[in-house]
Protein backbone atom coordinates (compact mmCIF):
# COMPACT_ATOMS: atom_id res chain seq x y z
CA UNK A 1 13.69 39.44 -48.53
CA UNK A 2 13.13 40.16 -44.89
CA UNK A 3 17.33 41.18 -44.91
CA UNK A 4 18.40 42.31 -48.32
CA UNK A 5 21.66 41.28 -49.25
CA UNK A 6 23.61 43.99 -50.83
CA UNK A 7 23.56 42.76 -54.40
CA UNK A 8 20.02 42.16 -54.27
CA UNK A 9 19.37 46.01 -53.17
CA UNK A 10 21.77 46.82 -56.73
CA UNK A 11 19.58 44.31 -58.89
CA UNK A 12 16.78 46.41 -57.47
CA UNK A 13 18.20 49.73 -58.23
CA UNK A 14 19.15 48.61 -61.77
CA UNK A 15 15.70 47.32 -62.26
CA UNK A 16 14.32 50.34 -61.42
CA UNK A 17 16.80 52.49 -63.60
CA UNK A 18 15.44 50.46 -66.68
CA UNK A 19 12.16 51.00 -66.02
CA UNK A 20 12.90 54.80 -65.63
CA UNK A 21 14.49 54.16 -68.95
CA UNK A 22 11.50 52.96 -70.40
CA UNK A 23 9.21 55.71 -69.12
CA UNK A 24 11.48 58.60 -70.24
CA UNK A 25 10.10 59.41 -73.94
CA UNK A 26 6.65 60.00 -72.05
CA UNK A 27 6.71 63.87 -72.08
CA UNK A 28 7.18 63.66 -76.47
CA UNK A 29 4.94 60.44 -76.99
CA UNK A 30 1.31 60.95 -78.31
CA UNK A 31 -0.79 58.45 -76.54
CA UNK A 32 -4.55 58.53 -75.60
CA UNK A 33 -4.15 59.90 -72.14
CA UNK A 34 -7.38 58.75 -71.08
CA UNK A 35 -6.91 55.50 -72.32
CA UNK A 36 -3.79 55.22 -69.90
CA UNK A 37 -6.03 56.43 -66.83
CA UNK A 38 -8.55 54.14 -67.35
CA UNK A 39 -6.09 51.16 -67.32
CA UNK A 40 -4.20 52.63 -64.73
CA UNK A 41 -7.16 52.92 -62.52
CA UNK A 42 -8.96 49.63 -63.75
CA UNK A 43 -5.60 47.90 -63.09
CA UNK A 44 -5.45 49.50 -59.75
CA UNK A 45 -8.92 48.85 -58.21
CA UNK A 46 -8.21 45.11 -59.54
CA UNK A 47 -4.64 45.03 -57.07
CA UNK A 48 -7.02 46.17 -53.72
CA UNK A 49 -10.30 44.52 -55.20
CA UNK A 50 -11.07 41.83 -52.04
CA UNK A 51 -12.17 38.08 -52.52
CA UNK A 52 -15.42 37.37 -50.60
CA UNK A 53 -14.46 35.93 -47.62
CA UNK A 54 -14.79 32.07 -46.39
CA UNK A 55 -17.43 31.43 -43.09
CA UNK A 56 -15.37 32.49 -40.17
CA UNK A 57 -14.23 29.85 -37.74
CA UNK A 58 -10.51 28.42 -36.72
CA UNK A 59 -10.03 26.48 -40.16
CA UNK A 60 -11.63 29.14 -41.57
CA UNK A 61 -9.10 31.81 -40.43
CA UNK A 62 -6.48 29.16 -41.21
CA UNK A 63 -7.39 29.12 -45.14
CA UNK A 64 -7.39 32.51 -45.53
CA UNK A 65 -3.82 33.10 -44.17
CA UNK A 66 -2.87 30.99 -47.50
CA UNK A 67 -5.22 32.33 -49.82
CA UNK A 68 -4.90 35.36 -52.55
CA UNK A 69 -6.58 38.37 -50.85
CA UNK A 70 -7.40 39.77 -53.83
CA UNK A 71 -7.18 39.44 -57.91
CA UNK A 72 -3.37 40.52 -57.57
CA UNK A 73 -1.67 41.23 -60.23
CA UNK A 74 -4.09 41.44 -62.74
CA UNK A 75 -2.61 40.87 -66.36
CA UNK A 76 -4.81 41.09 -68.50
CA UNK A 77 -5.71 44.85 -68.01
CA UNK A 78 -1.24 45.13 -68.46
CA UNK A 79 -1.38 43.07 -71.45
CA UNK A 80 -4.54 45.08 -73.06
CA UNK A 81 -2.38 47.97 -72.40
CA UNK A 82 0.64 46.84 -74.26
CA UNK A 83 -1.93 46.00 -77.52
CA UNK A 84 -3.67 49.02 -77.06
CA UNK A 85 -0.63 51.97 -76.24
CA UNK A 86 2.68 53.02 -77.27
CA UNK A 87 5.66 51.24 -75.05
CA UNK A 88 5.51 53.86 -72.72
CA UNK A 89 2.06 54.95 -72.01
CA UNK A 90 1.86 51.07 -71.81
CA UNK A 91 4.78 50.81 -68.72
CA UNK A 92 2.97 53.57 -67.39
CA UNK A 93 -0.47 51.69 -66.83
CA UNK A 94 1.67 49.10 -64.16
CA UNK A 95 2.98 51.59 -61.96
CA UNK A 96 0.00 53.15 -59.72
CA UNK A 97 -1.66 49.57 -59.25
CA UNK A 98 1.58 48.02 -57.95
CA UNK A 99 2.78 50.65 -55.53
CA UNK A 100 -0.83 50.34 -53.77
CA UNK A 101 -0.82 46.65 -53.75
CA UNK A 102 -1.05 44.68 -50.60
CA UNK A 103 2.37 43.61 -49.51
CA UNK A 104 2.19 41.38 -46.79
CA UNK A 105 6.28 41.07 -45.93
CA UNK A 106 8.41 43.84 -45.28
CA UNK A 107 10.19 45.51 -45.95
CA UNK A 108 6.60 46.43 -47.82
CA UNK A 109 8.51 49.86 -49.73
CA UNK A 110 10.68 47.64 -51.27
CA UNK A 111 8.73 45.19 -52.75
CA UNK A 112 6.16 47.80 -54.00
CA UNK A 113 9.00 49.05 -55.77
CA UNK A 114 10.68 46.41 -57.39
CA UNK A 115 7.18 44.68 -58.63
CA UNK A 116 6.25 48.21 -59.90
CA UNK A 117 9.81 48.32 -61.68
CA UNK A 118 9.55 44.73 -63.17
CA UNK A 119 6.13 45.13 -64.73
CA UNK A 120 7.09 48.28 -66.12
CA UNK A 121 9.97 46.60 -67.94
CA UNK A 122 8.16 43.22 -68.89
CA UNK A 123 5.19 45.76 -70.23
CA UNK A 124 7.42 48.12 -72.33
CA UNK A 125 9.44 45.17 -73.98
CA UNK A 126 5.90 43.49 -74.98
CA UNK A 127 4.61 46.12 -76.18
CA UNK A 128 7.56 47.05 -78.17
CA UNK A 129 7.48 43.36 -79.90
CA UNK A 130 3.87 44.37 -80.73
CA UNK A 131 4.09 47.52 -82.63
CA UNK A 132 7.71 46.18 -84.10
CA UNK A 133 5.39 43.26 -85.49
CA UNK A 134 2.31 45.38 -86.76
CA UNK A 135 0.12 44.56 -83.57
CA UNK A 136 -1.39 48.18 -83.18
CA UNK A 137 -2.97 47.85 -87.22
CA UNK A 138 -3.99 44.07 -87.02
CA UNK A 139 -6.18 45.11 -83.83
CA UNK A 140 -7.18 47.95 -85.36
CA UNK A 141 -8.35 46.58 -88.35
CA UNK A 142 -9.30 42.97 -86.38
CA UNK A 143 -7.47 41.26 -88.97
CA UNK A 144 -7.63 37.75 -87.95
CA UNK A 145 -5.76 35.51 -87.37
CA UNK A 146 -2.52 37.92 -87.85
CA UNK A 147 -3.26 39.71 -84.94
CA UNK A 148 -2.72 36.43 -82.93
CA UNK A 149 1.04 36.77 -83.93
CA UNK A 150 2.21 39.96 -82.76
CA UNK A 151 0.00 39.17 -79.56
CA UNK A 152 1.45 35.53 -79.03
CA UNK A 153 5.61 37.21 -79.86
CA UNK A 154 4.60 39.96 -77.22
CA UNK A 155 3.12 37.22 -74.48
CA UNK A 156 6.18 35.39 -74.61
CA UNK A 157 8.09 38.37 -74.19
CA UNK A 158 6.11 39.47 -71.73
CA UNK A 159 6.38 36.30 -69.51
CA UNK A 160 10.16 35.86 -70.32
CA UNK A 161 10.85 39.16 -68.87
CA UNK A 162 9.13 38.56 -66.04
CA UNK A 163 10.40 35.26 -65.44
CA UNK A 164 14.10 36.10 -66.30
CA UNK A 165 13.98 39.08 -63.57
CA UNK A 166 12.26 37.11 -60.85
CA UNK A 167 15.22 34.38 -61.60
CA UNK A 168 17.39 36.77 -60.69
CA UNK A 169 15.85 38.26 -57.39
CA UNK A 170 15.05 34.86 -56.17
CA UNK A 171 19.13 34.28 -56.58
CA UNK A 172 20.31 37.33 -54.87
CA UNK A 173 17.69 38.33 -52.23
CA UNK A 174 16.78 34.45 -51.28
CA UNK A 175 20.16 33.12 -52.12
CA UNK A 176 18.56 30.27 -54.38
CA UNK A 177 21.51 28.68 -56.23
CA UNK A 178 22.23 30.28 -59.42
CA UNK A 179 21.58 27.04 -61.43
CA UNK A 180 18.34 26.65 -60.32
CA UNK A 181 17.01 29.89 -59.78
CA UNK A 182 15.66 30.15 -62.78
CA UNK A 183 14.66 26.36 -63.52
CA UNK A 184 10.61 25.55 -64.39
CA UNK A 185 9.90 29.90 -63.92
CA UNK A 186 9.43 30.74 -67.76
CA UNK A 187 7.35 26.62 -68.32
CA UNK A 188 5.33 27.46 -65.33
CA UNK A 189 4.00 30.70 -65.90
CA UNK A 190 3.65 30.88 -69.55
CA UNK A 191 0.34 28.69 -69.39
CA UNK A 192 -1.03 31.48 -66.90
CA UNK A 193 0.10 34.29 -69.10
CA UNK A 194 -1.10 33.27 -72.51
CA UNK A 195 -4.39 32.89 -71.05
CA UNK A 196 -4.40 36.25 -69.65
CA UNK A 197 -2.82 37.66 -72.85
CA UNK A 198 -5.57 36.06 -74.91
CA UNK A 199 -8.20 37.98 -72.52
CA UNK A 200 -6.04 41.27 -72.71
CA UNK A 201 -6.39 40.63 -76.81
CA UNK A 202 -9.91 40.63 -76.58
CA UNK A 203 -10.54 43.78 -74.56
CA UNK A 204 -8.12 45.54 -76.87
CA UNK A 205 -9.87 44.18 -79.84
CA UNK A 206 -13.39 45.38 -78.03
CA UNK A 207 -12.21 48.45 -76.94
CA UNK A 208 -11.11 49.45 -81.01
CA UNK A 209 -14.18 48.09 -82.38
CA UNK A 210 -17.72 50.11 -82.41
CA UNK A 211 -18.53 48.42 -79.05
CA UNK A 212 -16.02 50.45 -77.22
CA UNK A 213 -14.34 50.56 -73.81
CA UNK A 214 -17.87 49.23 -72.13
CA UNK A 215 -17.85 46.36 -74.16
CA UNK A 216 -13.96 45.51 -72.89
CA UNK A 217 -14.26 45.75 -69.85
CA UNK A 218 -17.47 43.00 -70.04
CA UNK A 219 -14.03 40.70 -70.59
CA UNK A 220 -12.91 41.11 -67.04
CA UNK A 221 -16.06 39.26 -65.56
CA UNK A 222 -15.27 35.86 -66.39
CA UNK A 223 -11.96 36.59 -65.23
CA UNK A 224 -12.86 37.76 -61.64
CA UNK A 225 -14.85 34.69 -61.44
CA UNK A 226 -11.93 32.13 -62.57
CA UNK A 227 -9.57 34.61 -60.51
CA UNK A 228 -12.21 33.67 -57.34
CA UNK A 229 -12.33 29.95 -58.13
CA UNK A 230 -8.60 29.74 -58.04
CA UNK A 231 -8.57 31.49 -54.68
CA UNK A 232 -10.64 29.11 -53.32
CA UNK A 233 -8.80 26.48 -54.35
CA UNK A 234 -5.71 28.19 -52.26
CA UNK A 235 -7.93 28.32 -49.33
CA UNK A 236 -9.13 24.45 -49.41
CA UNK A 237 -5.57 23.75 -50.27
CA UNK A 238 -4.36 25.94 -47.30
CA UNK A 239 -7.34 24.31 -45.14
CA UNK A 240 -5.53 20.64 -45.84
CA UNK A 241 -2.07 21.91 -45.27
CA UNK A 242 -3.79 23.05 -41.81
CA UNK A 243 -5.49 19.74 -41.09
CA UNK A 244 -2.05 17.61 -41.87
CA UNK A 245 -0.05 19.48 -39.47
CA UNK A 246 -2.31 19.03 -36.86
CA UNK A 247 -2.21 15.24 -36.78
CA UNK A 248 1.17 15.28 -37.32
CA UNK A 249 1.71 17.61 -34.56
CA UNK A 250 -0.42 15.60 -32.69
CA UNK A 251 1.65 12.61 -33.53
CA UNK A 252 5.10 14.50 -32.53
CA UNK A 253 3.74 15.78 -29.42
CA UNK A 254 2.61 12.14 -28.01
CA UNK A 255 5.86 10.23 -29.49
CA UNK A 256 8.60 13.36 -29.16
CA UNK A 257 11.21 10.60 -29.95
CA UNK A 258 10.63 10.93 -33.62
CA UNK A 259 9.65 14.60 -34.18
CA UNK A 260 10.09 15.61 -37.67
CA UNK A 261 10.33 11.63 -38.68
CA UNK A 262 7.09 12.26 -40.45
CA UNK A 263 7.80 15.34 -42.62
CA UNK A 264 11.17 14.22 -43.59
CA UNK A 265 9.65 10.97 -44.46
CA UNK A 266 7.13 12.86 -47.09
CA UNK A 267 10.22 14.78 -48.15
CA UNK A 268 12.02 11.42 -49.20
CA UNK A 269 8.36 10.09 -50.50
CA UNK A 270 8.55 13.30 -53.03
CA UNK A 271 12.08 12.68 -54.02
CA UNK A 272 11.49 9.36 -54.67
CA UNK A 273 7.79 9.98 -56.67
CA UNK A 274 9.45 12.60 -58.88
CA UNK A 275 12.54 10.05 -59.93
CA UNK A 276 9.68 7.42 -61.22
CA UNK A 277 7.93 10.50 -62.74
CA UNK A 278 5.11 11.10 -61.31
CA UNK A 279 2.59 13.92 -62.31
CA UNK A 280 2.45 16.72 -59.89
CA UNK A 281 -0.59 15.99 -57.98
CA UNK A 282 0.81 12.32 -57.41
CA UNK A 283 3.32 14.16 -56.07
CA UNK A 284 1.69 16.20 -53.87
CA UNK A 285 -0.99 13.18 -52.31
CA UNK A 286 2.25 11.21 -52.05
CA UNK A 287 4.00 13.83 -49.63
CA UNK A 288 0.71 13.98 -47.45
CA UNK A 289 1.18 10.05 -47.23
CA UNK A 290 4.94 10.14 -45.74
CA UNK A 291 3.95 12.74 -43.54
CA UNK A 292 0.61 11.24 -42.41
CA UNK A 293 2.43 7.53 -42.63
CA UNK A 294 2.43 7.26 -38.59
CA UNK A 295 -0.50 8.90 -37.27
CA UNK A 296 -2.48 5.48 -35.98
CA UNK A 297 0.27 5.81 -33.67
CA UNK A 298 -2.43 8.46 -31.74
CA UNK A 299 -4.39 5.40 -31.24
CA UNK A 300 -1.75 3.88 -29.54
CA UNK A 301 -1.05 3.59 -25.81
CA UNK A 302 1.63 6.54 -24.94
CA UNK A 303 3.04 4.05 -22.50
CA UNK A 304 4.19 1.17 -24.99
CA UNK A 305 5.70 4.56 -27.45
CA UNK A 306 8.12 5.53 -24.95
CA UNK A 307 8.76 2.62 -23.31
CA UNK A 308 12.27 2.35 -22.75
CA UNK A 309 12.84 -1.89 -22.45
CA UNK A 310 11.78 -4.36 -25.08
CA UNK A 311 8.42 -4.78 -26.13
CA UNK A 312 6.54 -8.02 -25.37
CA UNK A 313 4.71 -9.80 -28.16
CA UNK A 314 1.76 -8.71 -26.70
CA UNK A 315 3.07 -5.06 -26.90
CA UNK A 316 4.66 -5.44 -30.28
CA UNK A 317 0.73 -7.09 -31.78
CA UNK A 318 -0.62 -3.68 -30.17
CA UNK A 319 1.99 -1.73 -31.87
CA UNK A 320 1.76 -2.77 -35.08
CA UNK A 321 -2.27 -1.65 -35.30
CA UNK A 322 -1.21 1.42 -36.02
CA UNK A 323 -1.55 1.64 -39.55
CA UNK A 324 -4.85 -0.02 -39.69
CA UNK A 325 -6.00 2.74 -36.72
CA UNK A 326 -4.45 5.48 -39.38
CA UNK A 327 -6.43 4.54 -41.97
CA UNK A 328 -9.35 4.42 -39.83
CA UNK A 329 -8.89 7.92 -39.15
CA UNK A 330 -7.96 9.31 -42.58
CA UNK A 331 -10.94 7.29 -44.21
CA UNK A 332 -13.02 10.19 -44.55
CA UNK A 333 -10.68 12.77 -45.77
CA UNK A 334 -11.13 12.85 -49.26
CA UNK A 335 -8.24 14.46 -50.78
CA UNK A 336 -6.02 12.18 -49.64
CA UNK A 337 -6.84 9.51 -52.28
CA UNK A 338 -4.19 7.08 -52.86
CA UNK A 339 -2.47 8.27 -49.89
CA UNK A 340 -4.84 6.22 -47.47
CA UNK A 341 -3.50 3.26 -48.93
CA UNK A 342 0.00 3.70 -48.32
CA UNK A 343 -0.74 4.29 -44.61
CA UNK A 344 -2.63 1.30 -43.98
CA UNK A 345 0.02 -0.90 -46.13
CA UNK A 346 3.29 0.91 -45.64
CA UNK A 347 4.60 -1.75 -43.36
CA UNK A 348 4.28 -4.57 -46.04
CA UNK A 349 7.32 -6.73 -46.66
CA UNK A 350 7.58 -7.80 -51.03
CA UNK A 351 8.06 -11.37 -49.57
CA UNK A 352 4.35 -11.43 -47.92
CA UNK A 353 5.92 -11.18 -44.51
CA UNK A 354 5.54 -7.69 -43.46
CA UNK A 355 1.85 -6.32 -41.70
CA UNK A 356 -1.31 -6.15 -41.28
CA UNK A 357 -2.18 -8.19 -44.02
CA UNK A 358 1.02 -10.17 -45.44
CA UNK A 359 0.66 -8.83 -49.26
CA UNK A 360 3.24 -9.87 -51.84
CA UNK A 361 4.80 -7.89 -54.32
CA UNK A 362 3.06 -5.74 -56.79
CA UNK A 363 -0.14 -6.63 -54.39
CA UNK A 364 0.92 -3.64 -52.23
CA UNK A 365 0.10 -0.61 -53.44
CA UNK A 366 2.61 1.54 -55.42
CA UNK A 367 2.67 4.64 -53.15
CA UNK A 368 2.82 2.31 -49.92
CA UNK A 369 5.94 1.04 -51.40
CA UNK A 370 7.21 4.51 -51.93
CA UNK A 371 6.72 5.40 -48.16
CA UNK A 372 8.29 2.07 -46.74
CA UNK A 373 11.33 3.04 -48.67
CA UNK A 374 11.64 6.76 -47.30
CA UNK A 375 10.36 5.64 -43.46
CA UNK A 376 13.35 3.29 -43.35
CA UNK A 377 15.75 5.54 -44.86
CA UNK A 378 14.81 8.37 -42.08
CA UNK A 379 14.43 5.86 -39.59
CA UNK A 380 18.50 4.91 -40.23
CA UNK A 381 19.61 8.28 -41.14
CA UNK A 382 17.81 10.26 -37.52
CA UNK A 383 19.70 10.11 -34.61
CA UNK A 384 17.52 8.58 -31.61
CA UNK A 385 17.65 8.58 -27.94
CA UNK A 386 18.87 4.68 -28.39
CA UNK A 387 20.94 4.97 -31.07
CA UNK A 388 23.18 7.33 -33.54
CA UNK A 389 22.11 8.02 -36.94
CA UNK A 390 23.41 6.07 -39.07
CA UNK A 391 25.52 7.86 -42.61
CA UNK A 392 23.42 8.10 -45.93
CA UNK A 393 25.68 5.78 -47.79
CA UNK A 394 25.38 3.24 -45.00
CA UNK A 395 21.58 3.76 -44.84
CA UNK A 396 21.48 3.36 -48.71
CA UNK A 397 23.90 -0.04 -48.34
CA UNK A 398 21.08 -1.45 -46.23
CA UNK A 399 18.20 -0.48 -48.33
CA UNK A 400 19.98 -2.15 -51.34
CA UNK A 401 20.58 -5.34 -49.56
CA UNK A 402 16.85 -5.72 -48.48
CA UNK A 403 15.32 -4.98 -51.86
CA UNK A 404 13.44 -7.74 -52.91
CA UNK A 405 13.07 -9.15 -49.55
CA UNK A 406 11.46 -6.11 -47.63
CA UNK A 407 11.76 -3.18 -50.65
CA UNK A 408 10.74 -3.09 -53.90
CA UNK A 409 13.53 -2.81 -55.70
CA UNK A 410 12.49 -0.09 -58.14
CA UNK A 411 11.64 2.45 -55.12
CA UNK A 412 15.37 2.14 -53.95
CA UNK A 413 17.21 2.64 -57.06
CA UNK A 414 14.61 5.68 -57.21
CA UNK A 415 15.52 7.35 -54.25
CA UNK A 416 19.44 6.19 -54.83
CA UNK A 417 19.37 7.98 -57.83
CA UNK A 418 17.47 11.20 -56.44
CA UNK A 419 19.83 11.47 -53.65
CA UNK A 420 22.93 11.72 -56.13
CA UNK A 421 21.24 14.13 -57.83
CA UNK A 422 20.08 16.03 -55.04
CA UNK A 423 21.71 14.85 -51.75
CA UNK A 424 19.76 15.01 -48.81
CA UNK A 425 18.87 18.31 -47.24
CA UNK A 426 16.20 17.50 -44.87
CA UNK A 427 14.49 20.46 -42.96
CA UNK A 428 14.51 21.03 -39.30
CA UNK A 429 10.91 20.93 -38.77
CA UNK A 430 11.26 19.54 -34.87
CA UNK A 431 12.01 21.02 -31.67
CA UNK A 432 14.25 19.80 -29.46
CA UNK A 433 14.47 15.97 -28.68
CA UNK A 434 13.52 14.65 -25.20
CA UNK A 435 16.61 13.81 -23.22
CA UNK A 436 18.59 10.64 -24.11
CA UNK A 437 17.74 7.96 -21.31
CA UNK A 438 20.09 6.93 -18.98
CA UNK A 439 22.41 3.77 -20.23
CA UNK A 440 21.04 1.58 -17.63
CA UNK A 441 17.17 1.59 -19.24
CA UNK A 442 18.80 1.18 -22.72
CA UNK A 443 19.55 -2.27 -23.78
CA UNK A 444 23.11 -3.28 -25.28
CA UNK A 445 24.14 -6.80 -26.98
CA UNK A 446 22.53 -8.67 -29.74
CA UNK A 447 19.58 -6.93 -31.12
CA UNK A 448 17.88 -10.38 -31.38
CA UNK A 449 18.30 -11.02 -27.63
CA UNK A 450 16.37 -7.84 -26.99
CA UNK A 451 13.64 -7.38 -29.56
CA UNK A 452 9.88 -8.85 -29.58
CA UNK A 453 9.97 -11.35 -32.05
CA UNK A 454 10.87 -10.99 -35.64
CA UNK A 455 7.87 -11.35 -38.26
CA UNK A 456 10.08 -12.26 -41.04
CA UNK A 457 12.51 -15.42 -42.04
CA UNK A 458 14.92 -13.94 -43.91
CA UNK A 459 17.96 -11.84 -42.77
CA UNK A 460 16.25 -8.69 -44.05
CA UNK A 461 13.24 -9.46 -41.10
CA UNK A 462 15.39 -10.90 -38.17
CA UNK A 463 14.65 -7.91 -35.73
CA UNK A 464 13.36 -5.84 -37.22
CA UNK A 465 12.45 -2.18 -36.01
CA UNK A 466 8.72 -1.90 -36.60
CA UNK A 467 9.72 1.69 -38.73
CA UNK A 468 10.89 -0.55 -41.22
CA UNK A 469 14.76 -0.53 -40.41
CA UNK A 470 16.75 -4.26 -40.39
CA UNK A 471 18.37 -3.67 -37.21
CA UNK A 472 19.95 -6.83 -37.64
CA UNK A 473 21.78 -5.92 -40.76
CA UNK A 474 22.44 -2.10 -40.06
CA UNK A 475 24.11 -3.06 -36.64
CA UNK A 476 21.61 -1.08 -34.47
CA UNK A 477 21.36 -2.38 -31.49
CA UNK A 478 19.08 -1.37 -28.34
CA UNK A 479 15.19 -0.78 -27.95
CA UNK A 480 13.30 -0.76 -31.14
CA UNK A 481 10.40 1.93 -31.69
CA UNK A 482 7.72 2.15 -33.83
C-alpha cells in the first residue's frame, strides 16, 4: 500500500466508520473498566514486546530482516477479551495495542489505522456471537463442554471477519484480482486462530475462577515461547531464502546470458508440483530445486559459458559436469532434501540417454523430472542473445512431442494443464541482458552442422541444447548453451 488507490483509502474509511459504530454504546455500557485496561495494556506490551535477537553477523542480519520482531498481533489476549467483556469494552481492548505497533511500510498512519479498525470490528462481532450464545454464563459457571460452543461460533466469527476484510484490502490497495483475493485466507488462518481462541478461553475461564487474573495471565507463557519458536523458524527460513539467492546470483552474474532462467524455472517447478498435488513443503523444496537446478555451472570454466561458436566434444563432456559439481556443492545443505536430487539428475532423458548417469524412467527421481520439464520450457520460451523466444503454445507443442523420449509424460500434461489454468506470468527477476553478439560470431544453418554431438538417437536428442531444449525439433538454430 505504498500508493493507495482511491477505493482502497474509502474501504479504509468505511472500516473505520464501523468500528466507530461498534465503540459508540461505550459511554452507557457497564463493563469492568479495569478489566479493559489490563487487556488493553497486556495486549499492548505484547505488540512492542521484542524477540531475543539471533548472533549478529551478515546471515545473521539477513534473517532478521524476515523475521517477526515481536509477538505481533497477539490474539489470544483479543479473544479473552471478547469471552470476558461486553462487545464494546471488548473492541475497545484492540485499539491502543495496534496504533503503537511496529509498522515497518508506510505510509505507517495508515496501516496503524486500518489494523486498529479491523480488529475492532472482528472483536465486537465475536464477542457479540458469544453473549448471543450464552458464552459470558458458561465461563462463568465453567460449564463444560458448552462453553466450547459459544467460544468455537465466536472463533469462527472472529477469523471470518478478519479474513473477509483483509480479502478486500488485498483487492483494492494491492490490486489482487477479485476472484482470488480472498481464496485459501479464511482455511489458512482458522488453524492459527482456534488455537489462540482456545488459549484466550482458558485465561477467561482462569481469570472468572478463584485463581484470578494472576492465574490467566500464567496462559500467555507457553504462548510467548511457541510465538518465539515460530519466529525462529522465519529467521532460518529467511536465512535459506538468503543463501539461495546468493548462488543463484552467483550463477547469473558468471553466465548473464540466462539471468532469471533459474527463478522462472522454480516458478514452472511450483506450477507443475501443485497440478500433481503436492503437499506444501514439497512445494516449497521443489522451487529451491528449479532455482538452484544450474548452479554447478559456478564450477564451470566462464570461457566455455559464453563462448560464442560451437562447443567441441571436449567442451560439451566439461559442460555437462555441471550437475554432478551442483550437487557437490549443495550436499551439505540440509534443507534442501529431495531437491539435491533433482540437480544432480535433472538432465536425464526417460529413454536412458540423457546425463550423468543414463537412468531410465521412473529410475530418475520424481522432482528431477519436474525440473527437466520447467528448464526446457524456460529455455524455449526466454529470448537469448542467439535466438528469439519461442511462443508458449509452440514451447508446449515441443514438450508434448518429446514426452516419453526425453519427458515424462505425466510432468507435461502437469504443467499443460497449470498453464491453462494459470497462464504464464513469469517475474522479471533479471537485469538487463548482455548485448546480442554480432551475426558474424553466431552460427546460422542446420543446427546439427553446428552443435557438439548429440547424446541421444532419437529425434527428441538430435542436437540437443544441453538446457534440455530439442533444437532440432523446435527449429532453433545457432550456438547451444548450457
Amino acid at each position: 500500500m505504498g500508493s493507495i488507490p482511491t477505493w482502497a483509502r474509502v474501504y479504509v474509511v468505511c472500516v473505520v466508520l464501523a468500528a466507530v459504530a461498534c465503540l459508540a454504546p461505550l459511554p452507557v455500557v457497564h463493563a469492568p473498566w479495569w478489566i479493559v485496561a489490563v487487556l488493553a495494556a497486556l495486549y499492548a506490551g505484547c505488540e512492542r514486546i521484542p524477540f531475543p535477537h539471533s548472533p549478529k553477523g551478515a546471515a545473521a542480519r539477513v534473517a532478521e530482516r524476515g523475521a517477526p520482531r515481536g509477538l505481533g498481533t497477539f490474539l489470544p489476549v483479543l479473544l479473552a477479551g471478547a469471552f470476558l467483556l461486553p462487545p464494546s469494552a471488548a473492541a475497545l481492548v484492540a485499539l491502543p495495542g495496534a496504533l503503537l505497533a511496529r509498522v515497518e511500510q508506510r505510509p505507517r498512519w495508515l496501516r496503524r489505522v486500518w489494523r486498529a479498525a479491523q480488529l475492532a470490528v472482528a472483536v465486537w462481532a465475536a464477542s457479540r456471537v458469544h453473549w448471543a450464545l450464552g458464552g459470558r454464563d458458561a465461563i462463568a459457571l465453567a460449564h463444560f463442554p458448552y462453553a466450547l460452543v459459544p467460544a468455537g461460533a465466536a472463533v469462527l466469527t472472529f477469523c471470518l471477519v478478519l479474513t473477509a476484510l483483509d480479502g478486500g484490502i488485498l483487492a483494492l490497495a494491492e490490486r489482487v484480482p477479485v476472484r482470488g483475493a480472498w481464496r485459501g485466507l479464511f482455511s489458512r488462518s482458522l488453524a492459527s486462530v482456534a488455537v489462540h481462541g482456545l488459549a484466550g478461553l482458558m485465561m477467561a475461564v482462569l481469570w472468572r475462577s478463584q485463581y484470578g487474573p494472576v492465574a490467566a495471565l500464567l496462559v500467555l507463557l507457553p504462548m510467548y515461547v511457541s510465538c518465539w519458536a515460530f519466529a525462529q523458524y522465519h529467521r532460518e527460513r529467511a536465512a535459506h531464502q538468503a543463501t539461495i539467492r546468493a548462488l543463484v546470483q552467483a550463477v547469473d552474474i558468471k553466465d548473464g546470458y540466462t539471468r532469471g532462467h533459474s527463478e522462472r524455472v522454480g516458478q514452472a517447478s511450483m506450477m507443475i508440483a501443485r497440478e500433481l498435488g503436492m503437499d506444501d513443503e514439497r512445494v516449497e523444496v521443489l522451487r529451491f530445486a528449479g532455482i538452484l537446478h544450474d548452479v554447478g555451472k559456478l564450477g564451470v570454466p566462464t570461457r566455455l559459458l559464453r563462448k560464442d561458436g560451437p562447443l567441441t566434444p571436449e567442451e560439451r563432456r566439461i559442460i555437462e559436469l555441471h550437475p554432478e559439481y551442483g550437487h557437490e556443492m549443495v550436499r551439505g545443505i540440509g534443507f534442501l532434501g529431495e531437491a539435491r536430487s533433482a540437480i544432480l539428475h535433472h538432465h536425464e532423458r526417460i529413454d536412458g540417454s540423457g546425463y550423468p548417469y543414463g537412468l531410465v524412467g521412473r529410475q530418475i527421481p520424481e522432482f528431477a523430472r519436474v525440473v527437466a520439464v520447467a528448464d526446457a520450457f524456460d529455455a524455449m520460451t526466454s529470448t537469448r542473445s542467439y535466438r528469439r523466444a519461442r511462443p508458449v503454445p509452440v514451447a508446449l507443442e515441443e514438450l508434448e512431442r518429446c514426452a516419453g523420449a526425453q519427458f515424462d509424460p505425466g510432468m507435461v500434461r502437469a504443467l499443460v494443464r497449470a498453464l491453462n489454468r494459470h497462464g504464464w506470468h513469469p517475474a522479471v527477476t533479471a537485469g538487463v541482458y548482455p548485448p546480442t553478439p554480432p551475426v558474424s560470431s553466431r552460427t546460422e544453418g542446420n543446427p546439427t552442422d553446428k552443435d557438439p554431438a548429440p547424446t541421444g538417437a532419437d529425434e527428441c536428442g538430435a542436437g540437443r541444447d544441453p538446457d534440455g531444449v530439442d533444437p532440432s525439433a523446435s527449429g532453433v538454430v545457432g550456438r547451444r548453451r548450457p
